[in-house]
PDB file of N, CA and C in Angstrom:
ATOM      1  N   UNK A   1       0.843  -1.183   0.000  1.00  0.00           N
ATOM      2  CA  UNK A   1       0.000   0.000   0.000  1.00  0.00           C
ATOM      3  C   UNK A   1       0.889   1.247   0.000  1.00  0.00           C
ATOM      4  N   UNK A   2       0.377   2.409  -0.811  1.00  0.00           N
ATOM      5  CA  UNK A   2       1.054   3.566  -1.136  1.00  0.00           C
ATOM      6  C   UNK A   2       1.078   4.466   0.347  1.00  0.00           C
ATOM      7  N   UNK A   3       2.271   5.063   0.906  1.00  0.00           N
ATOM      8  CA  UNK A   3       1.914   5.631   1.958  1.00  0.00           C
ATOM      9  C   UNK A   3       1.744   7.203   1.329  1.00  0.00           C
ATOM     10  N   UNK A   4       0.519   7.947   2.116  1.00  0.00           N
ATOM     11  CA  UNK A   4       0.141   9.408   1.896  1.00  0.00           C
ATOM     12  C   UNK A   4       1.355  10.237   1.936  1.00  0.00           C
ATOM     13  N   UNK A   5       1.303  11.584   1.451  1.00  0.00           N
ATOM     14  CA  UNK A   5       2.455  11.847   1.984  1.00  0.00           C
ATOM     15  C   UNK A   5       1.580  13.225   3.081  1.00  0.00           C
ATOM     16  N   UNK A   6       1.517  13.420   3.371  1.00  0.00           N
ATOM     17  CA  UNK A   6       0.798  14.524   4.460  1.00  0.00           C
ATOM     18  C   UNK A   6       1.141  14.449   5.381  1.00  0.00           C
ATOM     19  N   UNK A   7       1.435  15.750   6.180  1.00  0.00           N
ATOM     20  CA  UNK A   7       1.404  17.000   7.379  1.00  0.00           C
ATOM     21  C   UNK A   7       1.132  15.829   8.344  1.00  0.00           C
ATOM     22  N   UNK A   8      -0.104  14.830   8.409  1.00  0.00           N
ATOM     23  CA  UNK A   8      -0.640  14.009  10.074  1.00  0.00           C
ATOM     24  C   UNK A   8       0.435  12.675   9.891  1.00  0.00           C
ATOM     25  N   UNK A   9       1.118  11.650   8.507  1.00  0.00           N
ATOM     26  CA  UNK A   9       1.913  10.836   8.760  1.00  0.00           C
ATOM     27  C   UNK A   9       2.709  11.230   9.433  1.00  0.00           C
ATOM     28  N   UNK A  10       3.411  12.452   8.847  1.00  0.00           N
ATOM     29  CA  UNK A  10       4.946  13.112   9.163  1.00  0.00           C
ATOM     30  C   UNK A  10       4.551  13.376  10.564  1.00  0.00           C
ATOM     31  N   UNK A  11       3.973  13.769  11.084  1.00  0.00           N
ATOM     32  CA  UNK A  11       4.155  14.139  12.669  1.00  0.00           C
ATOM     33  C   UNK A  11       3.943  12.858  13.331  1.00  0.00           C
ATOM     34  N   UNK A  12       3.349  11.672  13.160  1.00  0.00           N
ATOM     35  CA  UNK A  12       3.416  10.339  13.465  1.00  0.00           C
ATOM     36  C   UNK A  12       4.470   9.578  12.934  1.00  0.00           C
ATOM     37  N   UNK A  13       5.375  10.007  12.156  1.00  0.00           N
ATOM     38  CA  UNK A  13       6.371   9.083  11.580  1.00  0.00           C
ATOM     39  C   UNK A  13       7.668   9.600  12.984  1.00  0.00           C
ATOM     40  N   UNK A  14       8.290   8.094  12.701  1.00  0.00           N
ATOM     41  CA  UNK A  14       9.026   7.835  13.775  1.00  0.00           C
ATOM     42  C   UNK A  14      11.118   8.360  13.382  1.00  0.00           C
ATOM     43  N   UNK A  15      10.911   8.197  12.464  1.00  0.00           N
ATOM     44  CA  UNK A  15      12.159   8.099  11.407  1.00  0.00           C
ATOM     45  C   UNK A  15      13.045   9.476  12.416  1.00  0.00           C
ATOM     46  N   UNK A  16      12.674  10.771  12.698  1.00  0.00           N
ATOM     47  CA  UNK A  16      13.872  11.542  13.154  1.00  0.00           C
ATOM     48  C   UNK A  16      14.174  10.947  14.780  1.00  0.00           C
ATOM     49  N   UNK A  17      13.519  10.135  14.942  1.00  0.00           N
ATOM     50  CA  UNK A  17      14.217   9.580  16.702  1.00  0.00           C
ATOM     51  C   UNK A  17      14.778   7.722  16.201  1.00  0.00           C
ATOM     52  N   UNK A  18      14.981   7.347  15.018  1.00  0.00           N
ATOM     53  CA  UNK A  18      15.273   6.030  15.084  1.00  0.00           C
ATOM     54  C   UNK A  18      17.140   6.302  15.091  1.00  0.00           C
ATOM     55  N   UNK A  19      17.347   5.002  15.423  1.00  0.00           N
ATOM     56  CA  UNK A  19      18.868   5.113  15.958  1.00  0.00           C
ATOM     57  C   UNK A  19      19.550   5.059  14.740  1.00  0.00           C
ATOM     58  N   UNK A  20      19.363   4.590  13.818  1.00  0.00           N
ATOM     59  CA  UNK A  20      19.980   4.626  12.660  1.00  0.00           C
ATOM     60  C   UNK A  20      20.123   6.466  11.993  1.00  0.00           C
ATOM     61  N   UNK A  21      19.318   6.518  12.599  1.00  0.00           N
ATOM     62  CA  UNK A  21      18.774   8.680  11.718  1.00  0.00           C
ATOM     63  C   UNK A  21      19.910   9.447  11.974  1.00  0.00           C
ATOM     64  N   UNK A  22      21.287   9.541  11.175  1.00  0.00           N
ATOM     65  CA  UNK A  22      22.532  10.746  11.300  1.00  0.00           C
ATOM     66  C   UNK A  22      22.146  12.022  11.798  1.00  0.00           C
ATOM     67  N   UNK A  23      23.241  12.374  12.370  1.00  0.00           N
ATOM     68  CA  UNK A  23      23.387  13.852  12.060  1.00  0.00           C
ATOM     69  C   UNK A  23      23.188  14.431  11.151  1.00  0.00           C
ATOM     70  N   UNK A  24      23.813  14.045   9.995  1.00  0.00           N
ATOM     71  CA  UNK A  24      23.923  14.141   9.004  1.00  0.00           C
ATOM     72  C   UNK A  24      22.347  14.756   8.421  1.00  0.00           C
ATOM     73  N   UNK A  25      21.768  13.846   8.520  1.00  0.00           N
ATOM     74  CA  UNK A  25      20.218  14.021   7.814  1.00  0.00           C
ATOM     75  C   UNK A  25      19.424  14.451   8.862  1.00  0.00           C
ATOM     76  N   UNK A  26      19.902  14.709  10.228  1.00  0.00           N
ATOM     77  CA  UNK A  26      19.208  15.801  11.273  1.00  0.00           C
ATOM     78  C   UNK A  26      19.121  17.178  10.338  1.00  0.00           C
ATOM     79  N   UNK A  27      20.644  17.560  10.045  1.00  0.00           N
ATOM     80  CA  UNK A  27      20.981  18.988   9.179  1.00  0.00           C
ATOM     81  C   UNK A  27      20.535  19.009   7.751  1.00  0.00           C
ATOM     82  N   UNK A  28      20.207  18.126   7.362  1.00  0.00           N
ATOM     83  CA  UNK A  28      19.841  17.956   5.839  1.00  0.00           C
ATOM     84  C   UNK A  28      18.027  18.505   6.277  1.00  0.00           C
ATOM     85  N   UNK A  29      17.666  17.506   6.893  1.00  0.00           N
ATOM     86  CA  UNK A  29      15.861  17.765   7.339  1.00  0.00           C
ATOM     87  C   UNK A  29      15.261  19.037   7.591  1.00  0.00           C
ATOM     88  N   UNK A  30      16.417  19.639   8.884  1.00  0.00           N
ATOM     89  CA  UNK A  30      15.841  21.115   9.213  1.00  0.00           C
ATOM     90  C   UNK A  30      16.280  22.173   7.609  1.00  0.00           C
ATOM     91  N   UNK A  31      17.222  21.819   6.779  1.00  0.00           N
ATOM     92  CA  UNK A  31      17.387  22.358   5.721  1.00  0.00           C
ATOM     93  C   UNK A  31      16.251  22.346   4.641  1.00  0.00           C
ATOM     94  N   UNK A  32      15.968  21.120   4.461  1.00  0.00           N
ATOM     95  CA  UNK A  32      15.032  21.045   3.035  1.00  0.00           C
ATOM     96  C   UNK A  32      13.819  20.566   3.452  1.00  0.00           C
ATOM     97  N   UNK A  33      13.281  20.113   4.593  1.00  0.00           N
ATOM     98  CA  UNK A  33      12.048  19.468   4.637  1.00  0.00           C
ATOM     99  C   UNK A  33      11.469  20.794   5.222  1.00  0.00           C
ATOM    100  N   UNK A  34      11.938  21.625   6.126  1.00  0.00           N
ATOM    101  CA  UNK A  34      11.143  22.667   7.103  1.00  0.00           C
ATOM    102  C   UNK A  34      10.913  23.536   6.082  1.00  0.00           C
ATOM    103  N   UNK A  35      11.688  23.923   5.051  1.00  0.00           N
ATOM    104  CA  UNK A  35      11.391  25.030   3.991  1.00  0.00           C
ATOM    105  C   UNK A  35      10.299  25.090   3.104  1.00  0.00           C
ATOM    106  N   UNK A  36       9.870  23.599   2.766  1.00  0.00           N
ATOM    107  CA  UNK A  36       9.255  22.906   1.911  1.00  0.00           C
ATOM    108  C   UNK A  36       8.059  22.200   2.472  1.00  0.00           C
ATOM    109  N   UNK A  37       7.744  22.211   3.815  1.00  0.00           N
ATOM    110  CA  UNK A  37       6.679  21.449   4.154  1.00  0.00           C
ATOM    111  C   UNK A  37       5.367  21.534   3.734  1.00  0.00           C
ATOM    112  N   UNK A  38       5.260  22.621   3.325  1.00  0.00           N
ATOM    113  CA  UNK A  38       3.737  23.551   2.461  1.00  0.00           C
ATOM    114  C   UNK A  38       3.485  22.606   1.429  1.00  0.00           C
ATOM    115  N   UNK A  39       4.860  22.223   0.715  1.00  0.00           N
ATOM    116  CA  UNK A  39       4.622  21.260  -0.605  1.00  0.00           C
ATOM    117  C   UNK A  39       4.677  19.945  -0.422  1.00  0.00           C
ATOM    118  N   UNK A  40       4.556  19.022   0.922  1.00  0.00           N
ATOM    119  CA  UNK A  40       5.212  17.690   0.770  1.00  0.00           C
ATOM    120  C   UNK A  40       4.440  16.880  -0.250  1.00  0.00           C
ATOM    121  N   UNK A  41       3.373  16.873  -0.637  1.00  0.00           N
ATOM    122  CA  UNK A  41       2.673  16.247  -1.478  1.00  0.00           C
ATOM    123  C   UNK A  41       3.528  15.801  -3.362  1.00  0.00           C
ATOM    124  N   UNK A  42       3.960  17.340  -3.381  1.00  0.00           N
ATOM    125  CA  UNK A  42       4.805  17.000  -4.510  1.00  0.00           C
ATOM    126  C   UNK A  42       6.178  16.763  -4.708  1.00  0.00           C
ATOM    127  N   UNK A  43       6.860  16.427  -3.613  1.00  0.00           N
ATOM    128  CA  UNK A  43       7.667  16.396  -2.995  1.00  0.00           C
ATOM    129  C   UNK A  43       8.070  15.302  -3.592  1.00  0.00           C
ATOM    130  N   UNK A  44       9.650  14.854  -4.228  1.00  0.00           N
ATOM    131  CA  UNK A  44      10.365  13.350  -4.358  1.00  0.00           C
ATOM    132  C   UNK A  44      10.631  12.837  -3.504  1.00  0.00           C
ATOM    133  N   UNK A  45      11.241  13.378  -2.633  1.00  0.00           N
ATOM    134  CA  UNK A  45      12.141  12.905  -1.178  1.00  0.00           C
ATOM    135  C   UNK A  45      12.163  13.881  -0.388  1.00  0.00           C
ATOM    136  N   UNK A  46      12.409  13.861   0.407  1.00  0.00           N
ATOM    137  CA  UNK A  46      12.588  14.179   1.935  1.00  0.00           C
ATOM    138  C   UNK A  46      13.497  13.276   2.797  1.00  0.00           C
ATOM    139  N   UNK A  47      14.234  13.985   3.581  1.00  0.00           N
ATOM    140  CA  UNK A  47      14.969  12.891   4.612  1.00  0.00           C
ATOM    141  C   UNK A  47      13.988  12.813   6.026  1.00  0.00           C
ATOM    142  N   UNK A  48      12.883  12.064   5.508  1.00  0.00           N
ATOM    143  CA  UNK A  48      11.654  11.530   6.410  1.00  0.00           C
ATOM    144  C   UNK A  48      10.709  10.746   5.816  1.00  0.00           C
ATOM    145  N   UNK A  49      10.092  10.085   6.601  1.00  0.00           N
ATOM    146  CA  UNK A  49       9.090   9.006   6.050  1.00  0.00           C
ATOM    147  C   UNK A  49       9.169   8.554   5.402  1.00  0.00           C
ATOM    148  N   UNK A  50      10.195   7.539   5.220  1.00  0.00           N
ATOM    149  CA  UNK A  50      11.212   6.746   3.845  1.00  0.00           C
ATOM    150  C   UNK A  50      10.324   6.052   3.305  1.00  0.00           C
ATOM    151  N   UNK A  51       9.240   5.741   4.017  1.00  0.00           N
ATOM    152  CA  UNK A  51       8.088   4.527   3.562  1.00  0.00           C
ATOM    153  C   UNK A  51       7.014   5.418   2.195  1.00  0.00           C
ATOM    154  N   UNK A  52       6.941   6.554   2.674  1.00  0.00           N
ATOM    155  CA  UNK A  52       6.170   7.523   1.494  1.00  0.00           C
ATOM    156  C   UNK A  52       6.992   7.693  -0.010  1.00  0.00           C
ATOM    157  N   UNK A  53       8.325   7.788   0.559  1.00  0.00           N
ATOM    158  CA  UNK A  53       9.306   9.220  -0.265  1.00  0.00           C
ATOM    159  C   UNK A  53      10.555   7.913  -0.970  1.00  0.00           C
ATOM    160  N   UNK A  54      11.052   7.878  -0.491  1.00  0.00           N
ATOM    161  CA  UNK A  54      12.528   6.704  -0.781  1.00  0.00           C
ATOM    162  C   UNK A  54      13.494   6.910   0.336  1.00  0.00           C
ATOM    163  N   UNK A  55      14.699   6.136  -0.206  1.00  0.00           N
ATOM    164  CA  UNK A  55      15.615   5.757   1.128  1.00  0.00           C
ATOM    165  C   UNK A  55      16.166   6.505   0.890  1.00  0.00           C
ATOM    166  N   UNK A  56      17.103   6.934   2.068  1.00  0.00           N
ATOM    167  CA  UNK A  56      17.748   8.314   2.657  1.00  0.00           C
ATOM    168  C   UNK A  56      19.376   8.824   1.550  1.00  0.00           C
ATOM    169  N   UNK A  57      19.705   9.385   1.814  1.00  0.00           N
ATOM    170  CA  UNK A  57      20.941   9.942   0.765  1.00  0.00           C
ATOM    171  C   UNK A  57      22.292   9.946   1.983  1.00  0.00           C
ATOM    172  N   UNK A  58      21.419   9.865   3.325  1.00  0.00           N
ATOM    173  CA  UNK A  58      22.577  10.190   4.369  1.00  0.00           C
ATOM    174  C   UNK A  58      22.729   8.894   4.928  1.00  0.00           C
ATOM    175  N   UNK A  59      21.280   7.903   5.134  1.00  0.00           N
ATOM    176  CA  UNK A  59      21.483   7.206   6.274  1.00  0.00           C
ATOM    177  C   UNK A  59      22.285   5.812   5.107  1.00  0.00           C
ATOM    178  N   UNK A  60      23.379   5.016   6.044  1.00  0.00           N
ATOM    179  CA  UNK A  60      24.003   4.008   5.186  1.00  0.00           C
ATOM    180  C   UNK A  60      24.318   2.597   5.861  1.00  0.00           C
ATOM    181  N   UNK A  61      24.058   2.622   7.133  1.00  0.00           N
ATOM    182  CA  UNK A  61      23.315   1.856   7.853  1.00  0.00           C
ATOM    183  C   UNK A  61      22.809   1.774   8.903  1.00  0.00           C
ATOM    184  N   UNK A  62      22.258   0.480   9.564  1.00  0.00           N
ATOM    185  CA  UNK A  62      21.304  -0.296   9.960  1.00  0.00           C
ATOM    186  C   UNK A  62      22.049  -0.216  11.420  1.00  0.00           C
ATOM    187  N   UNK A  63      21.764   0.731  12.412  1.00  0.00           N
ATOM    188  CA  UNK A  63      21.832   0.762  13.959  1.00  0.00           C
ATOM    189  C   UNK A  63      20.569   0.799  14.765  1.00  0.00           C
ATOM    190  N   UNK A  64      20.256   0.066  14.162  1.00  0.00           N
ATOM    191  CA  UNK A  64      18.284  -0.250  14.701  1.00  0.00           C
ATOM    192  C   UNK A  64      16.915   0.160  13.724  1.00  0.00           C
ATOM    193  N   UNK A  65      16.343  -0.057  14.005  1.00  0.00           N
ATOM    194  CA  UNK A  65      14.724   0.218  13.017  1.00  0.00           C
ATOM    195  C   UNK A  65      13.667   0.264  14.107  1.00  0.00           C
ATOM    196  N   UNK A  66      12.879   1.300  13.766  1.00  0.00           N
ATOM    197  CA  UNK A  66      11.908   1.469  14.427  1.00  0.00           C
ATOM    198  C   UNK A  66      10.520   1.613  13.931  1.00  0.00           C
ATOM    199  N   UNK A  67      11.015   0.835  12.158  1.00  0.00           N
ATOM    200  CA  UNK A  67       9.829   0.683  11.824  1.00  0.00           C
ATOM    201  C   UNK A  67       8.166   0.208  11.923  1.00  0.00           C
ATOM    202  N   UNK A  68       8.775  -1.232  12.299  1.00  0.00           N
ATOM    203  CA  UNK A  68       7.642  -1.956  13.249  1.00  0.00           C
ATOM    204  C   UNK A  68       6.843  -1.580  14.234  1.00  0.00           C
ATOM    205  N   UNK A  69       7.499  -0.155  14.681  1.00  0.00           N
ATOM    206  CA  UNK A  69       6.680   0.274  15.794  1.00  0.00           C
ATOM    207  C   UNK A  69       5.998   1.510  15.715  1.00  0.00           C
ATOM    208  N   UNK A  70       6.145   1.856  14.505  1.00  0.00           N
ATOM    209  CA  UNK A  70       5.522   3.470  13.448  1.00  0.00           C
ATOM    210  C   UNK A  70       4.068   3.174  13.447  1.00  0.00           C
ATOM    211  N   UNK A  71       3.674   4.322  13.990  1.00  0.00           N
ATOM    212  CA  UNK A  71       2.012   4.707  13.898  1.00  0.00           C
ATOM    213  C   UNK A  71       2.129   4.835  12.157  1.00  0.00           C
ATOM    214  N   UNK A  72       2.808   5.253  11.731  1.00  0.00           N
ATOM    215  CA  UNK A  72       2.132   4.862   9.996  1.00  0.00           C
ATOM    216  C   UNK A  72       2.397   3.654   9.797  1.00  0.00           C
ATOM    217  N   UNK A  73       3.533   2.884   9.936  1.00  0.00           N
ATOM    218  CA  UNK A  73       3.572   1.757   9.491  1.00  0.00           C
ATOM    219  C   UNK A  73       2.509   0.565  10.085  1.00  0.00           C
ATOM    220  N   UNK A  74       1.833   1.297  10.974  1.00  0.00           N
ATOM    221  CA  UNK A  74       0.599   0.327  10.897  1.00  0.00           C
ATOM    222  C   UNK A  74      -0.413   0.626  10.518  1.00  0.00           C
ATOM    223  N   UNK A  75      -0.496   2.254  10.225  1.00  0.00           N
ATOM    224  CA  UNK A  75      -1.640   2.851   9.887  1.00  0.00           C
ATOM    225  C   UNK A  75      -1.976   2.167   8.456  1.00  0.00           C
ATOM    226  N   UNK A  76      -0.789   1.624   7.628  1.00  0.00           N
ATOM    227  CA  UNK A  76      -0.491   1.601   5.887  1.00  0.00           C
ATOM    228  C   UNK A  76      -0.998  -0.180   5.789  1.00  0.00           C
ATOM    229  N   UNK A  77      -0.281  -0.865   7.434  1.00  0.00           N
ATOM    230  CA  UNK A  77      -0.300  -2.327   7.319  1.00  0.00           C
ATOM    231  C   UNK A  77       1.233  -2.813   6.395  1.00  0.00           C
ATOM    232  N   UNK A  78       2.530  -1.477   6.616  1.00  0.00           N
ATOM    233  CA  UNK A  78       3.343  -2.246   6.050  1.00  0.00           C
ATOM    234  C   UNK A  78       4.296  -3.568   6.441  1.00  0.00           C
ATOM    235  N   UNK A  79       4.272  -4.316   5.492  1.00  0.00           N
ATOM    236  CA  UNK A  79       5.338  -5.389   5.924  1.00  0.00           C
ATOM    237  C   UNK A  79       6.744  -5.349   6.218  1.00  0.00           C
ATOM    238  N   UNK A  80       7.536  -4.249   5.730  1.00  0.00           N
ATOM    239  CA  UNK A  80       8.793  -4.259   5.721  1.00  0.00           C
ATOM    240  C   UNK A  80       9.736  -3.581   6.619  1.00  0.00           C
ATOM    241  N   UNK A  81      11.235  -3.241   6.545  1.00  0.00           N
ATOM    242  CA  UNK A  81      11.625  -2.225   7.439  1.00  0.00           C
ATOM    243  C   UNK A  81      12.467  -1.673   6.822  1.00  0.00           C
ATOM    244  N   UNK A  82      13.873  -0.947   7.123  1.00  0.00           N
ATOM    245  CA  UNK A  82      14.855  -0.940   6.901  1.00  0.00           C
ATOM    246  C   UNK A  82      14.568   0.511   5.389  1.00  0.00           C
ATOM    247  N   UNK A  83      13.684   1.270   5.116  1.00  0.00           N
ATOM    248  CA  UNK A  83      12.879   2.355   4.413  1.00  0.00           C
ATOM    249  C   UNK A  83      14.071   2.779   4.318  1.00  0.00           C
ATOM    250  N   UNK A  84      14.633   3.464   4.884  1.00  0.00           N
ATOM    251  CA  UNK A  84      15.787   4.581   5.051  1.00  0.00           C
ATOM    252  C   UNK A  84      16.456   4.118   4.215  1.00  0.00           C
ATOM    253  N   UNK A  85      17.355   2.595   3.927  1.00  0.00           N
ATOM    254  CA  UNK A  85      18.547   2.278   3.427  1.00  0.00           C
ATOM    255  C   UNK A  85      17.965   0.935   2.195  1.00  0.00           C
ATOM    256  N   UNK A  86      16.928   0.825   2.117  1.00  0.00           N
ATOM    257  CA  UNK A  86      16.837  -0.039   0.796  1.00  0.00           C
ATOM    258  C   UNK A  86      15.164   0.811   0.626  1.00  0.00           C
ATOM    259  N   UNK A  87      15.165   0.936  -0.853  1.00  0.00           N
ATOM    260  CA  UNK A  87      14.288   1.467  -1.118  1.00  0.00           C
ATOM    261  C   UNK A  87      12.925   0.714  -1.389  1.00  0.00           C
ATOM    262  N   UNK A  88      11.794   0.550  -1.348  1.00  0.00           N
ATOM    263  CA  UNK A  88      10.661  -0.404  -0.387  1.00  0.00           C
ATOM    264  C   UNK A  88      11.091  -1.039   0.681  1.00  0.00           C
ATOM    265  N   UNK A  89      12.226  -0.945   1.197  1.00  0.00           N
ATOM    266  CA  UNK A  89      12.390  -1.420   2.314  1.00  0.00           C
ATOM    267  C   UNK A  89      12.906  -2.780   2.579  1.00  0.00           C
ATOM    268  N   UNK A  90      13.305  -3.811   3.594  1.00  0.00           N
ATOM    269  CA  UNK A  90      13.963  -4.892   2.806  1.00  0.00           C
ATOM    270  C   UNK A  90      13.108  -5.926   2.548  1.00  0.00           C
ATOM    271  N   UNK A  91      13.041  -7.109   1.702  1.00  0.00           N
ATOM    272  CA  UNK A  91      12.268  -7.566   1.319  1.00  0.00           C
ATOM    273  C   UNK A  91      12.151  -8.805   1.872  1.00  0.00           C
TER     274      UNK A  91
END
């Protein structure tokens, strides 16, 4: 299932507190996602809600997932995890 991309996932998505989430893409997020939030709909990517958008440009691996435990990722019923670093996630 396609995840939405809207304003109520993103504040339920878990992705900026998972242990895997850099610095790196802390400074990337407050850069391009806060500027742009008006538009997330048309949005390619974002370094958030990897499950909507695609996997991250910063994150490169796997120091935990907190997918399984995402109010969207159950809101969607997804099966997978790992969003950030394989793109649908791993299979």
């Amino acid at each position: 299932m396609r995840v939405d991309k809207t304003m109520e996932n993103m504040k339920s998505c878990l992705c900026l507190i998972c242990p895997s989430y850099t610095t790196i893409c802390m400074h990337k997020n407050k850069t391009e996602n806060l500027l742009n939030i008006k538009k997330i709909k048309s949005k390619k990517h974002l370094e958030i809600m990897f499950c909507a958008f695609d996997k991250s440009t910063c994150i490169h691996e796997n120091k935990g997932c907190l997918c399984s435990r995402c109010p969207v990722h159950r809101k969607y019923e997804l099966n997978n995890e790992d969003y950030c670093i394989d793109s649908g996630g791993v299979r």
